[in-house]
Protein backbone atom coordinates (compact mmCIF):
# COMPACT_ATOMS: atom_id res chain seq x y z
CA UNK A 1 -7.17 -2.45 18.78
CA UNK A 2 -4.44 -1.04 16.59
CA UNK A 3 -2.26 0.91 18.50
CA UNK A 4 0.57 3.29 16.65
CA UNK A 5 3.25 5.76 17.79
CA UNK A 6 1.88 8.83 18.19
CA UNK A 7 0.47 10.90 15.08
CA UNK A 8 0.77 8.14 12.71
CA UNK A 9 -3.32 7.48 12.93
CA UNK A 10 -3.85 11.58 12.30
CA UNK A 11 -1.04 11.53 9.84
CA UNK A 12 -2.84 8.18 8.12
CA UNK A 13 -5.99 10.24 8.34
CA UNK A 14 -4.39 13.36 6.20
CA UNK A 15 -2.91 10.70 3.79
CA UNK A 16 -6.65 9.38 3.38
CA UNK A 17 -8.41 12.36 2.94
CA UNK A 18 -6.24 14.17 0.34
CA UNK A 19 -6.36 11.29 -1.79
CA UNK A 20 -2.96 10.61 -2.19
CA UNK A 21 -3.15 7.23 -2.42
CA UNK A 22 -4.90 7.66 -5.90
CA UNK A 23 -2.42 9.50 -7.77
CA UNK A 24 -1.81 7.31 -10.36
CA UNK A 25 -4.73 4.67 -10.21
CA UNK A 26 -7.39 4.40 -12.77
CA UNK A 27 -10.36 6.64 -12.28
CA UNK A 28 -12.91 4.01 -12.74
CA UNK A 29 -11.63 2.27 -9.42
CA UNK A 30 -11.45 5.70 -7.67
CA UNK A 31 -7.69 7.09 -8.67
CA UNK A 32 -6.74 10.15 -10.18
CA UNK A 33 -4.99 8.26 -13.74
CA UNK A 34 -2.04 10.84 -13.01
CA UNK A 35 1.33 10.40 -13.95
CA UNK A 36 3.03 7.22 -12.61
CA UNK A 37 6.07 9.82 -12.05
CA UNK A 38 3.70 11.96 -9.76
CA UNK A 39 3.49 8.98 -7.78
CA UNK A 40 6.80 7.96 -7.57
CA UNK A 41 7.59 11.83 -6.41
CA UNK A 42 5.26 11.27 -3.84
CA UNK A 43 6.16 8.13 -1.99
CA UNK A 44 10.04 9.22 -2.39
CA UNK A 45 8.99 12.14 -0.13
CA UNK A 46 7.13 10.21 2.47
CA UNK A 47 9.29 7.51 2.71
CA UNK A 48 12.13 9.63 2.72
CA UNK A 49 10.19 11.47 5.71
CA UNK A 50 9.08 8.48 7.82
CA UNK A 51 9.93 5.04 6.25
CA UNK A 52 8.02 3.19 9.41
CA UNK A 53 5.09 5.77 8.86
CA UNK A 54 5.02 4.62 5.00
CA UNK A 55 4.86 1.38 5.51
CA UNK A 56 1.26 1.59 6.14
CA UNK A 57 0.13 2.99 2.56
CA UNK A 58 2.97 1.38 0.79
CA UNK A 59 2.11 -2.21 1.21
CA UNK A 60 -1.06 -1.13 0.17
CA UNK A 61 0.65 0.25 -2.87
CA UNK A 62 1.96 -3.25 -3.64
CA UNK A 63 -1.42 -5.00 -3.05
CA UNK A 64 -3.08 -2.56 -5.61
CA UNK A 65 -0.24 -2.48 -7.73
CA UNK A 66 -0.09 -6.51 -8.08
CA UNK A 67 -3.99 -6.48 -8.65
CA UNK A 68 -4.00 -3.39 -11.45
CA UNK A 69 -1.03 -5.30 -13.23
CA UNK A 70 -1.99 -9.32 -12.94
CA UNK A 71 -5.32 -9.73 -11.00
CA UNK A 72 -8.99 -10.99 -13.08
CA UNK A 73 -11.53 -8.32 -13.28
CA UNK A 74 -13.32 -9.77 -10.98
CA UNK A 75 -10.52 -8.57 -8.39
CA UNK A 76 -9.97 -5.34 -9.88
CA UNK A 77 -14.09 -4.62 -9.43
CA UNK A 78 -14.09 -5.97 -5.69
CA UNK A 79 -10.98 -5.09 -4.45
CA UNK A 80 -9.63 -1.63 -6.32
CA UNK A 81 -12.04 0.80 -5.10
CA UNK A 82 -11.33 0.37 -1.28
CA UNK A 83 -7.74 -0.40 -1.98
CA UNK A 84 -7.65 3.11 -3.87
CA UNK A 85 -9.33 5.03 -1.08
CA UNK A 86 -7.94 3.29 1.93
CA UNK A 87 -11.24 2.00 3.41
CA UNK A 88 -8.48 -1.28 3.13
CA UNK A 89 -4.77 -1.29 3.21
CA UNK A 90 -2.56 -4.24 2.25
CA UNK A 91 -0.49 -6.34 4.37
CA UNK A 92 2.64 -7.74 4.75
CA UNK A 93 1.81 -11.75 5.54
CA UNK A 94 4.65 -13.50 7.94
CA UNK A 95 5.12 -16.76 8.41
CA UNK A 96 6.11 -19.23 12.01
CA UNK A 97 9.73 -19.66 12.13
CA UNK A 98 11.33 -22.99 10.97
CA UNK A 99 7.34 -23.42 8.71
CA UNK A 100 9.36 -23.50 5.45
CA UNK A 101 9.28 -20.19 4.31
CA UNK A 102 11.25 -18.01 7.22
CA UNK A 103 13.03 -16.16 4.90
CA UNK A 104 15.75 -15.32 7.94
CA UNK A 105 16.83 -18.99 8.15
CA UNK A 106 17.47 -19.00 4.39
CA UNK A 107 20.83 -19.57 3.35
CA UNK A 108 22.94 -19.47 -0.25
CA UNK A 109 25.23 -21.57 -1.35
């Protein structure tokens, strides 16, 4: 189970159902092919609102985003559509700490 502060799962519900995730997305993988700028108008306000809350759709922003821009069509076909409507969402993939790529124990010369 996936448990969440409270109204996050009825406020992810509202997201889902008005479509907002689709704004700018081509309509043959389920968007709306609005105005990137609508978009950007759009998760300004709900991050602005409840950055924790946004993280949810937003890294699913960034997984649809890298797959629109760079992924084979093969991708786009398979993994667009529920991308677009949310049946997925994206992740954020962490690592073990001291693995190699802990970003935290990075350091600059």
């Amino acid at each position: 189970d996936v448990i969440t502060p409270e109204g996050f799962k009825d406020a992810w519900e509202q997201y889902k159902a008005g479509g907002w995730n689709a704004l700018n997305y081509p309509t043959e993988y389920g968007g709306m092919n609005l105005p990137l700028s609508l978009s950007l108008i759009k998760n300004e306000m709900c991050a602005t609102a409840n950055w924790s809350w946004f993280m949810y759709p937003g890294l699913t922003l960034g997984c649809t985003n890298t797959i629109v821009n760079h992924g084979s069509q093969w991708m786009k076909d398979t993994f667009l559509p529920k991308l677009v409507d949310l049946t997925w969402s994206g992740v954020m993939c962490l690592t073990e700490p001291h693995c190699g790529t802990d970003l935290g124990e990075m350091k600059t010369k």
